[in-house]
N, C-alpha and C. Protein backbone atom coordinates (compact mmCIF):
# COMPACT_ATOMS: atom_id res chain seq x y z
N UNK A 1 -33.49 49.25 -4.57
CA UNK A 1 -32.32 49.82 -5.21
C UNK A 1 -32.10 49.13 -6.55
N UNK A 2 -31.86 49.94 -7.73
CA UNK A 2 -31.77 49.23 -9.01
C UNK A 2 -30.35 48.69 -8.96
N UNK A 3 -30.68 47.82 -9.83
CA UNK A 3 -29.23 47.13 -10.04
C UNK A 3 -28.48 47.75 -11.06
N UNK A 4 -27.06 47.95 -10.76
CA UNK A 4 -25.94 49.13 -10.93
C UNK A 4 -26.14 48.76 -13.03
N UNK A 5 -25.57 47.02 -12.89
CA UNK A 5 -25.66 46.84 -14.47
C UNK A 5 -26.93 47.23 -15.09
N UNK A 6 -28.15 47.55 -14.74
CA UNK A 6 -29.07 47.52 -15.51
C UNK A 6 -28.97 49.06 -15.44
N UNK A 7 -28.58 50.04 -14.36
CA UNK A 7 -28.71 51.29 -15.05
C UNK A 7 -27.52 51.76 -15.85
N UNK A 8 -26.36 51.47 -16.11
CA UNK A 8 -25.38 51.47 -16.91
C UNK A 8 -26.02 51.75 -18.35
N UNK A 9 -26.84 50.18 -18.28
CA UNK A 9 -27.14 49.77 -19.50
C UNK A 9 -28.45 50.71 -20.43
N UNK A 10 -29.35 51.05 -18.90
CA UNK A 10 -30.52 52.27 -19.53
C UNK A 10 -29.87 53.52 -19.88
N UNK A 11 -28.61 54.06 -19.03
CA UNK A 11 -28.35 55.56 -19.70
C UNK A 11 -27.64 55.17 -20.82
N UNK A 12 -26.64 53.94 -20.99
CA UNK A 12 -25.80 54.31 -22.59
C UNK A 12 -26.29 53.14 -23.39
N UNK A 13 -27.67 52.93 -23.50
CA UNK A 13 -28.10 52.50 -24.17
C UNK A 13 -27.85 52.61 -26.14
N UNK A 14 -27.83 53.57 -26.37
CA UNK A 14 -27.44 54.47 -27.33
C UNK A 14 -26.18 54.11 -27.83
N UNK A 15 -24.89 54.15 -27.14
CA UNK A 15 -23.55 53.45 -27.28
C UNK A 15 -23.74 52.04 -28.06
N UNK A 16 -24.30 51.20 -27.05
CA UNK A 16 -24.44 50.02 -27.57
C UNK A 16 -25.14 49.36 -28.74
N UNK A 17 -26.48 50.45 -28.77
CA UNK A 17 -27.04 50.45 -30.16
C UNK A 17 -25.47 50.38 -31.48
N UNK A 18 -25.38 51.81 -31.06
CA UNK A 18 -24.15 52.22 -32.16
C UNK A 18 -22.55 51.06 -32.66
N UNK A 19 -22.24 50.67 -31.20
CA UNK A 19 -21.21 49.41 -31.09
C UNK A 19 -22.14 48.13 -31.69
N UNK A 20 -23.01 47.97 -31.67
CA UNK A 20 -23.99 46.89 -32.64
C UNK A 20 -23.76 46.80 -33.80
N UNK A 21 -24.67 48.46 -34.25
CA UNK A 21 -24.52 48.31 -35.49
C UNK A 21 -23.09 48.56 -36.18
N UNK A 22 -21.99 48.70 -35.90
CA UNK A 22 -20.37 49.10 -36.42
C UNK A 22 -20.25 47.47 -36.40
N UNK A 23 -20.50 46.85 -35.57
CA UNK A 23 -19.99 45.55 -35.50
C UNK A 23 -20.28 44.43 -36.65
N UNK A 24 -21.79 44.78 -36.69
CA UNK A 24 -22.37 44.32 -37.98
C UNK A 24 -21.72 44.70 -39.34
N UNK A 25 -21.75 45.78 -39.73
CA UNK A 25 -21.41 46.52 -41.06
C UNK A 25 -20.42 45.98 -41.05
N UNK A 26 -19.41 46.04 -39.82
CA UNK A 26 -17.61 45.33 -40.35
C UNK A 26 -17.42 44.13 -40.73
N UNK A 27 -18.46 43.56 -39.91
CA UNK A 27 -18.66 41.67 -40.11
C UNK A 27 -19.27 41.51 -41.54
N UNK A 28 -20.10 42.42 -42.14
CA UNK A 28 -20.24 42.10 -43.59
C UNK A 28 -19.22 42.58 -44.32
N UNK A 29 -18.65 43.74 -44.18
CA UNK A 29 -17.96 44.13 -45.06
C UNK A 29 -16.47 43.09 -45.19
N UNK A 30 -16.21 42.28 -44.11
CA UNK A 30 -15.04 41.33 -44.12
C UNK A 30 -15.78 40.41 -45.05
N UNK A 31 -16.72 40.31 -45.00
CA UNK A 31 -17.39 39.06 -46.66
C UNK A 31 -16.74 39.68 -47.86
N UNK A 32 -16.16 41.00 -48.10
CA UNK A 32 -15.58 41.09 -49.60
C UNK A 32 -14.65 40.29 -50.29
N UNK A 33 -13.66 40.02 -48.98
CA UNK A 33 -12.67 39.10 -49.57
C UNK A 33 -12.98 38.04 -50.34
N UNK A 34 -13.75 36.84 -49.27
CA UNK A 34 -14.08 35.82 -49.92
C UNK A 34 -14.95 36.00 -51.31
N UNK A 35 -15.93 37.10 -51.51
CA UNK A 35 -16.54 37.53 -52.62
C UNK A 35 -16.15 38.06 -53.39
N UNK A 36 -14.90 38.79 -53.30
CA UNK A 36 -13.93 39.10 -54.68
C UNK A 36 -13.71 37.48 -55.30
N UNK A 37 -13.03 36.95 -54.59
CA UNK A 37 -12.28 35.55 -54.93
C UNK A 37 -13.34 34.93 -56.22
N UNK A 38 -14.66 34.35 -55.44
CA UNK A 38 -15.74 33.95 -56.35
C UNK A 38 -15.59 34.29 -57.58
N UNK A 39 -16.04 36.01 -57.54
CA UNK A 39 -16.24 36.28 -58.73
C UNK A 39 -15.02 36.34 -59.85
N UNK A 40 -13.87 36.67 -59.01
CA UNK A 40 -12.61 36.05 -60.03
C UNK A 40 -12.76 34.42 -60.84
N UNK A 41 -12.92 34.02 -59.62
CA UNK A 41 -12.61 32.52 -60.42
C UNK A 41 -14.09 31.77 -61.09
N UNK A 42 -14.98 32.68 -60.99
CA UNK A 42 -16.26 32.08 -61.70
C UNK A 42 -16.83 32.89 -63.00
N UNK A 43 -16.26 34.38 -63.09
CA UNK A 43 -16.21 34.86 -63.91
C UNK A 43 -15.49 35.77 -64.57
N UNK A 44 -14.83 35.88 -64.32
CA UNK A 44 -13.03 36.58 -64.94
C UNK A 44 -12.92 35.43 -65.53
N UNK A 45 -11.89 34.70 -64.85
CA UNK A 45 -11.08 33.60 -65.92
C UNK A 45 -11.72 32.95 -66.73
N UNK A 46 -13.19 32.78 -66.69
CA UNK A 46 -13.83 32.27 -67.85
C UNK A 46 -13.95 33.17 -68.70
N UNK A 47 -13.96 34.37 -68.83
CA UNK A 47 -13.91 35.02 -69.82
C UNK A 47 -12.87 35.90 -70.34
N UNK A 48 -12.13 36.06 -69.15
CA UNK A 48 -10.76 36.48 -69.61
C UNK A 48 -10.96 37.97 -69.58
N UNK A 49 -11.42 38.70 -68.74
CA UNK A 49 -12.07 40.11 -68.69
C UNK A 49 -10.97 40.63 -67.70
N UNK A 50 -9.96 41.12 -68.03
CA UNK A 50 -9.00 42.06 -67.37
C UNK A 50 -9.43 42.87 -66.25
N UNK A 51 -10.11 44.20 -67.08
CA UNK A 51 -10.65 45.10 -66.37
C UNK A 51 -11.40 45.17 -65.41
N UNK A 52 -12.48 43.62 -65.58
CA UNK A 52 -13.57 43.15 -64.88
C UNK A 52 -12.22 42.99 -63.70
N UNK A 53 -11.43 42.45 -63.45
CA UNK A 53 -10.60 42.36 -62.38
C UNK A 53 -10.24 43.64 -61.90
N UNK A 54 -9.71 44.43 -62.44
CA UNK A 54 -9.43 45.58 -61.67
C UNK A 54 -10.47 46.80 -60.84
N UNK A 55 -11.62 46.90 -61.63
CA UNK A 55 -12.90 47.12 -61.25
C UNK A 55 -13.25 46.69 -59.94
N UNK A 56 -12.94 45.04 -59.97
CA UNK A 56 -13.47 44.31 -58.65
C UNK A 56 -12.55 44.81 -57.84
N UNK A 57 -11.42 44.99 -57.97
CA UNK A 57 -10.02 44.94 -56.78
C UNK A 57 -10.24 46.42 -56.46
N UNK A 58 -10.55 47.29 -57.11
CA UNK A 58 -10.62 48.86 -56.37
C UNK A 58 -11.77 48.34 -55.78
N UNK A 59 -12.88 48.02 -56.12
CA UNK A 59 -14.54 47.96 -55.38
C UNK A 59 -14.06 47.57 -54.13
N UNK A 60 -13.56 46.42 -53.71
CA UNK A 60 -12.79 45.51 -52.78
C UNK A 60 -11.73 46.09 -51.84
N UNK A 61 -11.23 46.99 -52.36
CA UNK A 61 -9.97 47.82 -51.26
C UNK A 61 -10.79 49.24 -50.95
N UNK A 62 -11.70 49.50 -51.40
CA UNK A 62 -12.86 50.83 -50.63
C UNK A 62 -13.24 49.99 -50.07
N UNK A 63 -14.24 49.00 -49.76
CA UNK A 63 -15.29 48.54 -49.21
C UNK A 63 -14.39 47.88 -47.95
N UNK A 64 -13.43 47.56 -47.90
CA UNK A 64 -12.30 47.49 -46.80
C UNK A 64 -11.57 48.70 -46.04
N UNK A 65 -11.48 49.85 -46.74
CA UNK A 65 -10.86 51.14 -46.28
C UNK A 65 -12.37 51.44 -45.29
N UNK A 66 -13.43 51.73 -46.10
CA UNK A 66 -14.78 51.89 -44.79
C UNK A 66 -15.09 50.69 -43.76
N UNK A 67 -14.57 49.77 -43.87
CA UNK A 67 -14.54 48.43 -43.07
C UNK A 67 -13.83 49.16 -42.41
N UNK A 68 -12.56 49.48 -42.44
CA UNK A 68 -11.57 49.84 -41.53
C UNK A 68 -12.09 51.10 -40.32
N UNK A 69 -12.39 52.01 -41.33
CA UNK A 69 -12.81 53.78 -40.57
C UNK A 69 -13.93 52.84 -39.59
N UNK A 70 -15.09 52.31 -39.60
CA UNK A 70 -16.24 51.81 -39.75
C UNK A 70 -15.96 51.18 -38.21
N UNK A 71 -14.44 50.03 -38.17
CA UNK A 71 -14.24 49.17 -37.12
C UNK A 71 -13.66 50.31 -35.93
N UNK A 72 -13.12 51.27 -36.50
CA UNK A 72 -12.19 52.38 -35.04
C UNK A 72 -13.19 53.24 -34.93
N UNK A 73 -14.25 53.27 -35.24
CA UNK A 73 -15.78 54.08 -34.76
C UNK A 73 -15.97 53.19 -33.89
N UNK A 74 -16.57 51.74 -34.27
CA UNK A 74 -16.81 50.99 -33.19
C UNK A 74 -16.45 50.97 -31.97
N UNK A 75 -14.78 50.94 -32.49
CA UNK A 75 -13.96 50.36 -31.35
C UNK A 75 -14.12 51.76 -30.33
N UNK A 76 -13.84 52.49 -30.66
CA UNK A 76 -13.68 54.10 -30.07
C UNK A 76 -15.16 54.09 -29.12
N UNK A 77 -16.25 54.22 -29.67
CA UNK A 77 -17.68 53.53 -28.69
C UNK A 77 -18.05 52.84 -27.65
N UNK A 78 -17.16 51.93 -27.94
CA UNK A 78 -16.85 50.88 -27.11
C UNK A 78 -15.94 50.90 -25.99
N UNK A 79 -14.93 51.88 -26.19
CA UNK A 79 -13.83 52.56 -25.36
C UNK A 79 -14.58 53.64 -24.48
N UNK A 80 -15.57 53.99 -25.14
CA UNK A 80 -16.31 55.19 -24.55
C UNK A 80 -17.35 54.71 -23.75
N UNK A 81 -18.30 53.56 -23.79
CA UNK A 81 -18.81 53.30 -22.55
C UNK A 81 -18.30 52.58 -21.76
N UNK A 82 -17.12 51.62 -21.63
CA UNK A 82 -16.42 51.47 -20.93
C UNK A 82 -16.19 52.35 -19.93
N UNK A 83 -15.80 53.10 -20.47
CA UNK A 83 -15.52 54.55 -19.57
C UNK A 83 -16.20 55.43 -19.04
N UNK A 84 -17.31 55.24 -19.66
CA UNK A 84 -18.84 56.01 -18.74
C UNK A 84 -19.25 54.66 -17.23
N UNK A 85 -19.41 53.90 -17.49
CA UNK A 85 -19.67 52.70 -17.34
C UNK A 85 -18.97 52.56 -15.83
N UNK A 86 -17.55 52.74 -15.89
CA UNK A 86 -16.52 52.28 -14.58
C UNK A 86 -16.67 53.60 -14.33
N UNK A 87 -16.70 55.24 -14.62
CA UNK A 87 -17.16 56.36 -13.61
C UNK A 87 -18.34 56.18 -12.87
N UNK A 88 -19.00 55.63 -13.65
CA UNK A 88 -20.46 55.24 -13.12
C UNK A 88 -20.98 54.61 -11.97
N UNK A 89 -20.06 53.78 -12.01
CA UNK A 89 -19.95 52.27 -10.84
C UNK A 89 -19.45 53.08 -10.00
């Protein structure tokens, strides 16, 4: 008799792929913050480039808005084999 967790894991295999990769993309895309900052203070204020700031700060609040959509895909995936998962059992 197979063991219950390992066939869970062969039919929604696929899920977990997908909850992987969402997990990843969000975990980089939370690096913008600290990488806006950098480039403010290593090259803005040395040159005093305004725009170069505002440029960065829209780049920085998209790349966080798809962080966001990006993390309730995940999460929603994740809600979803859960729930295949305990019918299953």
């Amino acid at each position: 008799m197979p063991n219950p967790l390992e066939l869970v894991l062969s039919r929604n295999r696929h899920f977990l792929l997908f909850a992987f990769l969402f997990s990843l993309f969000v975990n980089v895309l939370m690096l913008t913050g600290p990488l806006f900052m950098l480039q403010v203070y290593d090259r803005v204020l040395g040159s005093r480039l305004m725009h170069r700031v505002a440029l960065e700060l829209v780049a920085v609040i998209a790349c966080h808005h798809v962080g966001l959509l990006a993390s309730k895909l995940e999460s929603k995936a994740s809600t979803n084999l859960g729930a295949l998962s305990s019918s299953n059992g």
